[in-house]
Each structure stands twice: as C-alpha cells, then as structure tokens.
Protein backbone atom coordinates (compact mmCIF):
# COMPACT_ATOMS: atom_id res chain seq x y z
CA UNK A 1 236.51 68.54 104.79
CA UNK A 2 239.43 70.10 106.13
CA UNK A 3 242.10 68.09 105.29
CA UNK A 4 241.17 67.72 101.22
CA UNK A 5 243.66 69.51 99.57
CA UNK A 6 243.13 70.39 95.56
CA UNK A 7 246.52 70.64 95.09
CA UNK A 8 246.76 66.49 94.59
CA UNK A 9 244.15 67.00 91.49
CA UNK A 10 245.13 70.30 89.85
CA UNK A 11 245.00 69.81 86.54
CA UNK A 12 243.60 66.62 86.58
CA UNK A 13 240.54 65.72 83.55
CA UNK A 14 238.06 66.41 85.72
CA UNK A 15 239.51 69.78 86.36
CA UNK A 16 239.80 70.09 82.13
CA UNK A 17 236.23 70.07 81.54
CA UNK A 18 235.20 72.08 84.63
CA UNK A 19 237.69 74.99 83.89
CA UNK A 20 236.62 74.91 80.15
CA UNK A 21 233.34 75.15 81.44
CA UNK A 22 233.83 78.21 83.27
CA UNK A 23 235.57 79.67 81.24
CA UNK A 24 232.99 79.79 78.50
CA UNK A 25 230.14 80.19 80.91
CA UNK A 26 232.13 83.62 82.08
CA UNK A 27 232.80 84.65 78.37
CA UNK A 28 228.78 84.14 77.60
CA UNK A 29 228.08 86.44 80.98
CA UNK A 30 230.38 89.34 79.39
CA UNK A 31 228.03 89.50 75.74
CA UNK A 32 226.23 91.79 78.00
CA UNK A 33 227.67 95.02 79.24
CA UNK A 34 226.23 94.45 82.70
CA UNK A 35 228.35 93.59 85.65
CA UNK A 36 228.39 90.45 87.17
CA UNK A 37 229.60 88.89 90.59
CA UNK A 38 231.41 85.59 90.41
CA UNK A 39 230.87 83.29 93.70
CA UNK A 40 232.81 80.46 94.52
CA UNK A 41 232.11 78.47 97.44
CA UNK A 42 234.79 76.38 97.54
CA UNK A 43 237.83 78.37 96.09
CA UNK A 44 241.23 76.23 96.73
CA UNK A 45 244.37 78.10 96.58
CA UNK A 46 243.61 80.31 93.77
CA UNK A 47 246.88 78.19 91.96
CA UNK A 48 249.28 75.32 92.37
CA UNK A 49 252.43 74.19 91.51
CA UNK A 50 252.87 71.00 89.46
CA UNK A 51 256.18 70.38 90.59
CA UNK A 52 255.57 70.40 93.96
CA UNK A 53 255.02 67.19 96.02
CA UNK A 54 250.94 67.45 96.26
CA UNK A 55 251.20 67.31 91.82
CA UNK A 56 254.11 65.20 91.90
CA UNK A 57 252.79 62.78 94.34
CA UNK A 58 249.40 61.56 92.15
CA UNK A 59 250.94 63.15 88.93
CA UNK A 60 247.02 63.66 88.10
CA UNK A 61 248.16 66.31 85.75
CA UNK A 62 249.43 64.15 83.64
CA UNK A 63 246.58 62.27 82.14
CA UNK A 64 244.82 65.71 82.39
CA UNK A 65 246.04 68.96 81.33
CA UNK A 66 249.29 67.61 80.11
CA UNK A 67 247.77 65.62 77.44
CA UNK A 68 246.48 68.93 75.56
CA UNK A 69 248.80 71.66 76.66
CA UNK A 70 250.84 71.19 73.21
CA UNK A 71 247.80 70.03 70.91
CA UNK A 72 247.55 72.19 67.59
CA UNK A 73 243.72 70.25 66.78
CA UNK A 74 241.78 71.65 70.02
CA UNK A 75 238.49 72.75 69.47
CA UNK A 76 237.71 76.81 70.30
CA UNK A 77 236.90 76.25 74.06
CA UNK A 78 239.73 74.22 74.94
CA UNK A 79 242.17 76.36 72.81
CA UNK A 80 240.98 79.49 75.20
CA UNK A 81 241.13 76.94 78.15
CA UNK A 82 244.74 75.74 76.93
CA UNK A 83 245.63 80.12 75.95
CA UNK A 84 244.42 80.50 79.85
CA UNK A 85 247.01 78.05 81.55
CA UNK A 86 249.50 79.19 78.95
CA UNK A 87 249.65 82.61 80.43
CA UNK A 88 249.13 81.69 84.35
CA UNK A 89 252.24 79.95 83.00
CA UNK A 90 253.44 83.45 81.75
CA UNK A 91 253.78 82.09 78.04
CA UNK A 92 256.31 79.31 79.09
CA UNK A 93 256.83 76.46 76.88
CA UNK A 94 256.83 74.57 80.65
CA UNK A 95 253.81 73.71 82.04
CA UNK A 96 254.98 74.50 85.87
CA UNK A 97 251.67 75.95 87.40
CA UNK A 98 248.10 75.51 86.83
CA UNK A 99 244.92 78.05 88.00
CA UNK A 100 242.49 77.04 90.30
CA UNK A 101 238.68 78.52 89.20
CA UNK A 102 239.54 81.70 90.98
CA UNK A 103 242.53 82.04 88.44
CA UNK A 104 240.53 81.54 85.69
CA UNK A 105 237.86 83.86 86.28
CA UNK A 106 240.28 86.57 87.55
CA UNK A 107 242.18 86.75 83.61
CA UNK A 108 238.75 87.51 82.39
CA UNK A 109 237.02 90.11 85.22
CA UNK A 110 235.86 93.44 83.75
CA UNK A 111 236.33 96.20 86.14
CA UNK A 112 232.88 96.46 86.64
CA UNK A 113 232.89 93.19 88.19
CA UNK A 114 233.71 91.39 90.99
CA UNK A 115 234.29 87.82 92.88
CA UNK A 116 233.39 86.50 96.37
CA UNK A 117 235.73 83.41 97.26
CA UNK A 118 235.14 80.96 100.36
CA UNK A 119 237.66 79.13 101.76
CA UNK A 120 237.40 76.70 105.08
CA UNK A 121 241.20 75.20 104.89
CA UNK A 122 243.34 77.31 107.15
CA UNK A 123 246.25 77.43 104.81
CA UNK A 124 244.69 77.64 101.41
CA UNK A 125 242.54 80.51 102.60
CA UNK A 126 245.88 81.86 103.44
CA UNK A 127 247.38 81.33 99.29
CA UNK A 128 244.25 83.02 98.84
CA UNK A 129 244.28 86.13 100.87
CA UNK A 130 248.01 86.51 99.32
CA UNK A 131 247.49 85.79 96.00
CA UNK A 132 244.11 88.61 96.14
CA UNK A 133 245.79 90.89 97.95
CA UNK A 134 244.89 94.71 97.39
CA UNK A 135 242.43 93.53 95.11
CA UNK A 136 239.41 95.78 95.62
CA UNK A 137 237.32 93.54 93.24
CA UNK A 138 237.87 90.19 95.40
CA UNK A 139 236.57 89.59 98.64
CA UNK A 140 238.24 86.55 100.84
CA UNK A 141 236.19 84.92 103.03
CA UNK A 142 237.43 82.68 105.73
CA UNK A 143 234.30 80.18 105.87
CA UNK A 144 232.17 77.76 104.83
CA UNK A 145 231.05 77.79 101.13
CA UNK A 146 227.30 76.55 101.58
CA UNK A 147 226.83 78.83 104.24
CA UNK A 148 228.57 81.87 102.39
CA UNK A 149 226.54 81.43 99.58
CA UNK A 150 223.14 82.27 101.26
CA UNK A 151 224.44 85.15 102.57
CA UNK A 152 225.72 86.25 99.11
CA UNK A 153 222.54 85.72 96.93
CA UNK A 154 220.94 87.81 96.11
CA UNK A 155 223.93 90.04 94.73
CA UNK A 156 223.75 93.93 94.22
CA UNK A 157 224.32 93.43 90.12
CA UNK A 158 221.62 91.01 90.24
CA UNK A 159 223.97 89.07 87.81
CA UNK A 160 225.69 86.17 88.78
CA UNK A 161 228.13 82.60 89.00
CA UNK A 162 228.32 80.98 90.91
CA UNK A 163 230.82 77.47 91.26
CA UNK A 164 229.93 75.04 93.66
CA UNK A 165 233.17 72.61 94.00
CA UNK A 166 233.37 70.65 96.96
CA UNK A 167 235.30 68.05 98.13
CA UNK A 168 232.40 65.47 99.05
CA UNK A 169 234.91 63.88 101.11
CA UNK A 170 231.40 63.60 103.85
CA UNK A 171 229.30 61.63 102.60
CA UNK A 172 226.16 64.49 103.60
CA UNK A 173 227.77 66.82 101.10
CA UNK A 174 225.93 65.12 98.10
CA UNK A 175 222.40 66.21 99.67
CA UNK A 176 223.97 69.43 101.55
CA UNK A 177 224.91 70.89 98.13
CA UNK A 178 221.69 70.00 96.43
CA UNK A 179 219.72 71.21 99.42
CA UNK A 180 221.83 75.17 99.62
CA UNK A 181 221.46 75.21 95.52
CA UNK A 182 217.69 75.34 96.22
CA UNK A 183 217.43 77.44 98.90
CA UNK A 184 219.77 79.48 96.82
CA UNK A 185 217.68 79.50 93.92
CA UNK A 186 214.83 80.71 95.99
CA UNK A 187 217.00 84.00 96.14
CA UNK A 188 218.74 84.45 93.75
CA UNK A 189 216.51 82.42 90.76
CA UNK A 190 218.05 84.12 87.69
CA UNK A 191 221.71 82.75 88.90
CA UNK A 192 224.01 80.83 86.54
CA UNK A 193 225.12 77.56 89.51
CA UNK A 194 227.89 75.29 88.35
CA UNK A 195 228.14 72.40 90.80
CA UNK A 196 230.72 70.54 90.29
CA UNK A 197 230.70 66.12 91.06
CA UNK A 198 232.53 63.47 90.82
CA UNK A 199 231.28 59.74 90.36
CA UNK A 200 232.66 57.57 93.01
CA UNK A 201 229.37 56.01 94.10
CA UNK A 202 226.88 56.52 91.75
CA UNK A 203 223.64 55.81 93.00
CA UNK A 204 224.62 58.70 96.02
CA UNK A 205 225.56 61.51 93.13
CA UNK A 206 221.97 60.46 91.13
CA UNK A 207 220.58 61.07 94.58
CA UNK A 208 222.07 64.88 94.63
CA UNK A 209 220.68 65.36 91.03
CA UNK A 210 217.46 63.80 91.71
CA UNK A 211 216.47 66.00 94.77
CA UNK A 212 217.34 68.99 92.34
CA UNK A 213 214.69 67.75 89.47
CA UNK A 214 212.07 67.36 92.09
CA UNK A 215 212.69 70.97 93.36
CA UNK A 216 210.75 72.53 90.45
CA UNK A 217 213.58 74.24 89.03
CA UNK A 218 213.84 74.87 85.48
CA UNK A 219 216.90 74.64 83.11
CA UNK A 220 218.56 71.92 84.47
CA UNK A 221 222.03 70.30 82.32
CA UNK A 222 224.10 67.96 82.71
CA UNK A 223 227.81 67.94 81.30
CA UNK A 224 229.55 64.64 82.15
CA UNK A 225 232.77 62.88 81.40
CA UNK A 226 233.33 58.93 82.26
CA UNK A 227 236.47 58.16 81.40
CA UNK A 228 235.75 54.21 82.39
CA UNK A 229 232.41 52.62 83.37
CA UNK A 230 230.92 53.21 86.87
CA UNK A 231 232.52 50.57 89.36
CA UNK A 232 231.79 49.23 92.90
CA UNK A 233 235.87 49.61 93.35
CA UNK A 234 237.62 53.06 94.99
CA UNK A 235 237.91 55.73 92.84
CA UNK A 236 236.07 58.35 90.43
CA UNK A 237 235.15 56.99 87.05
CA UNK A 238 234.09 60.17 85.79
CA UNK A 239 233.48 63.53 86.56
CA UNK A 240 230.88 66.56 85.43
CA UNK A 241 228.81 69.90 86.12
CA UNK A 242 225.23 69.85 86.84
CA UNK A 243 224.07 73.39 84.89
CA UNK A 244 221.07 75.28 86.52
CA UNK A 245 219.79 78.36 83.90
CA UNK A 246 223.22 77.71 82.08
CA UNK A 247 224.10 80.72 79.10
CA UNK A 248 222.50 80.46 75.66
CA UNK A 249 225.15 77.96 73.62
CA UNK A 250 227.55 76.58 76.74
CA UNK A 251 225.43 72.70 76.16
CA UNK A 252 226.42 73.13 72.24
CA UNK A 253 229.72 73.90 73.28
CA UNK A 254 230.66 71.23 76.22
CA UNK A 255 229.60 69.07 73.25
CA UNK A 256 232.48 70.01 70.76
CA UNK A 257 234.65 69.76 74.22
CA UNK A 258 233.70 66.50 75.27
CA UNK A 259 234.15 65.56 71.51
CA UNK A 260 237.62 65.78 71.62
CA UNK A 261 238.50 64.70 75.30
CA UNK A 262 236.58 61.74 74.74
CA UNK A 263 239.47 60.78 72.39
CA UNK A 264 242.25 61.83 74.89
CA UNK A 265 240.63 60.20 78.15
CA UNK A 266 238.56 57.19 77.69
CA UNK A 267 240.02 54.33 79.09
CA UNK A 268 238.25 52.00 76.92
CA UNK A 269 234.71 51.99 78.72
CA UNK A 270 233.98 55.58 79.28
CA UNK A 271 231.21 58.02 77.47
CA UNK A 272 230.37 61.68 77.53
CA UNK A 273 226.84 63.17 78.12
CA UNK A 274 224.87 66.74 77.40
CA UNK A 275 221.80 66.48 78.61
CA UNK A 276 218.72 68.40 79.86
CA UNK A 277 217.66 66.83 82.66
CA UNK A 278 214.88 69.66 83.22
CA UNK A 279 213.50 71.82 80.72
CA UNK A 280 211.97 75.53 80.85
C-alpha cells in the first residue's frame, strides 16, 4: 500500500529476527563459490534514521534492536546481526541508524553477485535510487514487488533470494503473496523465498501458509516469534518467516536466535516456533 512507510518499524523485533534471518541465510548462500542474485520485492528505503520523527514517533526500536545492541551474551547469529548495525552505524557507540534488508545484504555481496530491489512508494524508491547509486551490482526498480518477481525468476546465476516483505496493509496481500510464491516456484524451483508476516489476524495469515502446503512444494519452515498470545484486539502479536528450500542449518540456527529473544521479548504470553510445515 502506498502510504505504509517502514520507517515507523525499523528496528522493531520483528525486524530482529527477520534481519538475523537474512543475514545467515546470505552467509549459507556464500559456502559456495557460485554467484547468487538477491531479490527483494519489497525493499523500503534501503536505511532509516532512528532519530527522526517516523522512529521517534512509535519508538518501535526500542523494545527491538535497542534491547541487544549493547548485550555481551548474544548467541553467533545475533552477534553478526548486532556487528551488522554496528557498522551501518560506522562503529558508533550510538545507535542513530538502522539497515533496511537491502543494507544488510549489500555489507555481505561478493562481486560476483548482485541484487534486484522493488520499490512502489514514490519517495522511498527515491532513498533507494540514491543510496544505490553507481552501483553496477544493484538494479532499482520503480514497481510492484509481486509483479517484479515473475519477471526476475528465473535468474541468469540460477542461484537465488529472494525476500518477500510486504506491508499487508490490503487485506488480498495474504493470498496475493502466497499465490506469486507459487507461480514463482514454478520458475525458479531451486530458489531460497523468505516471506516475511506478521500476526494481526490469525486465522487470515494460516490461510497464506495453508494455500502454500497444498501447492505441493517441498521444504517448507516456519520461524516465528509471539511475543504475547494471538488476540481479537489491533495489533501484531508476533511476527515470523515462512522458509521455502531454506540453507542446510538456518532452522538449527533461528533456534539458538529465538532462544535468546524469547528472554528479551515475551510479554508474558508469547512462544517461539521452528517448524517444518512440509517436508522433502
């Protein structure tokens, strides 16, 4: 939706686990000498400021990133995640700024590979032309994610990411994102996809993941973070990725991760999930 702006979340525990995620997803991809593309349908900004009034506003951060930025206990992927917004932070002791997915994977890309970022919002598609500028390994598109990603798949390395992160401010996105995943996978079927959610009405995100079990896709995992027990009242309980052919290790590690933000973010009533929803 056009008016969702990231820039109220950045940072936020939702965004913890998903940029943990990635990161170790992207650092499995790069055992292999092989290039890779990265694809992110739904790219943001490419970075925020916390101090501005979107962060400020919310202050999202704070019961996010903020609780682990100075933690000497953090288990190996959220140490790298926590190393990561250290240096978009350019080795600060202030934690000013924080990297949207674009950010992340961009402190990790090899020269042999590349990313292909969608962006719909007028004026973050315009952070994100400026921010990749004279990059000849990043390609800006100006358009919609879903869409974008069809025409991307399959990729010329034939090795890929790709993040799906939308806002599902529209109620259709739930089933649109579920239905473009498949039709993506009929491409592009060796494809790493990351789709992001959030739980805000449960029974219509178990709908998303239940069209994508009955598609006959294999290697299927779920990574999920409730930081308070689902609820019939506004606002997201918890947050997650749903895995398709995810790298060799990443459910072993979003266990030691959830492990430890389990202790920082439950609220009393949440729980953490790995699970294989579909096998090989």
């Amino acid at each position: 939706m056009l008016s969702y702006r990231h820039g109220y979340h950045a940072g936020n525990y939702a965004d913890v686990l998903k940029h943990t995620m990635l990161l170790q997803a992207i650092k499995l991809l790069q055992k292999k000498s092989k290039p890779y593309v990265y694809i992110d349908t739904h790219a943001g900004a490419g970075g925020y400021s916390l101090q501005d009034d979107f962060a400020q506003k919310t202050g999202e951060y704070l019961e996010g990133v903020a609780k682990i930025w100075q933690q000497t206990d953090l288990p190996k992927p959220l140490l790298e995640y926590v190393e990561a917004v250290n240096a978009f932070n350019t080795g600060s002791d202030e934690l000013d700024y924080y990297p949207g997915s674009p950010g992340f994977v961009d402190m990790t890309l090899r020269e042999k590979d590349r990313m292909v970022l969608h962006e719909l919002h007028s004026t973050d598609y315009q952070t994100l032309t400026q921010v990749f500028a004279g990059g000849r390994q990043v390609k800006v598109l100006h358009k919609d994610g879903l869409a974008g990603l069809i025409a991307a798949v399959p990729p010329m390395e034939r090795r890929g990411l790709i993040l799906i992160d939308p806002s599902y401010e529209i109620k259709s996105d739930y089933l649109d994102v579920a239905d473009g995943v498949i039709d993506a996978c009929r491409r592009f079927a060796t494809g790493i996809y990351m789709i992001w959610y959030p739980v805000v009405d449960r029974e219509r995100t178990e709908a998303m993941f239940d069209r994508l079990k009955a598609s006959g896709i294999r290697r299927q995992l779920r990574i999920e973070q409730a930081i308070s027990a689902d609820t019939n009242e506004k606002g997201m309980t918890a947050a997650g990725l749903w895995v398709i052919n995810p790298p060799w290790q990443l459910d072993e590690q979003a266990k030691a991760t959830l492990d430890y933000l389990h202790g920082k973010f439950n609220r009393g009533t949440g729980f953490t999930r790995v699970e294989w929803e579909v096998g090989e």
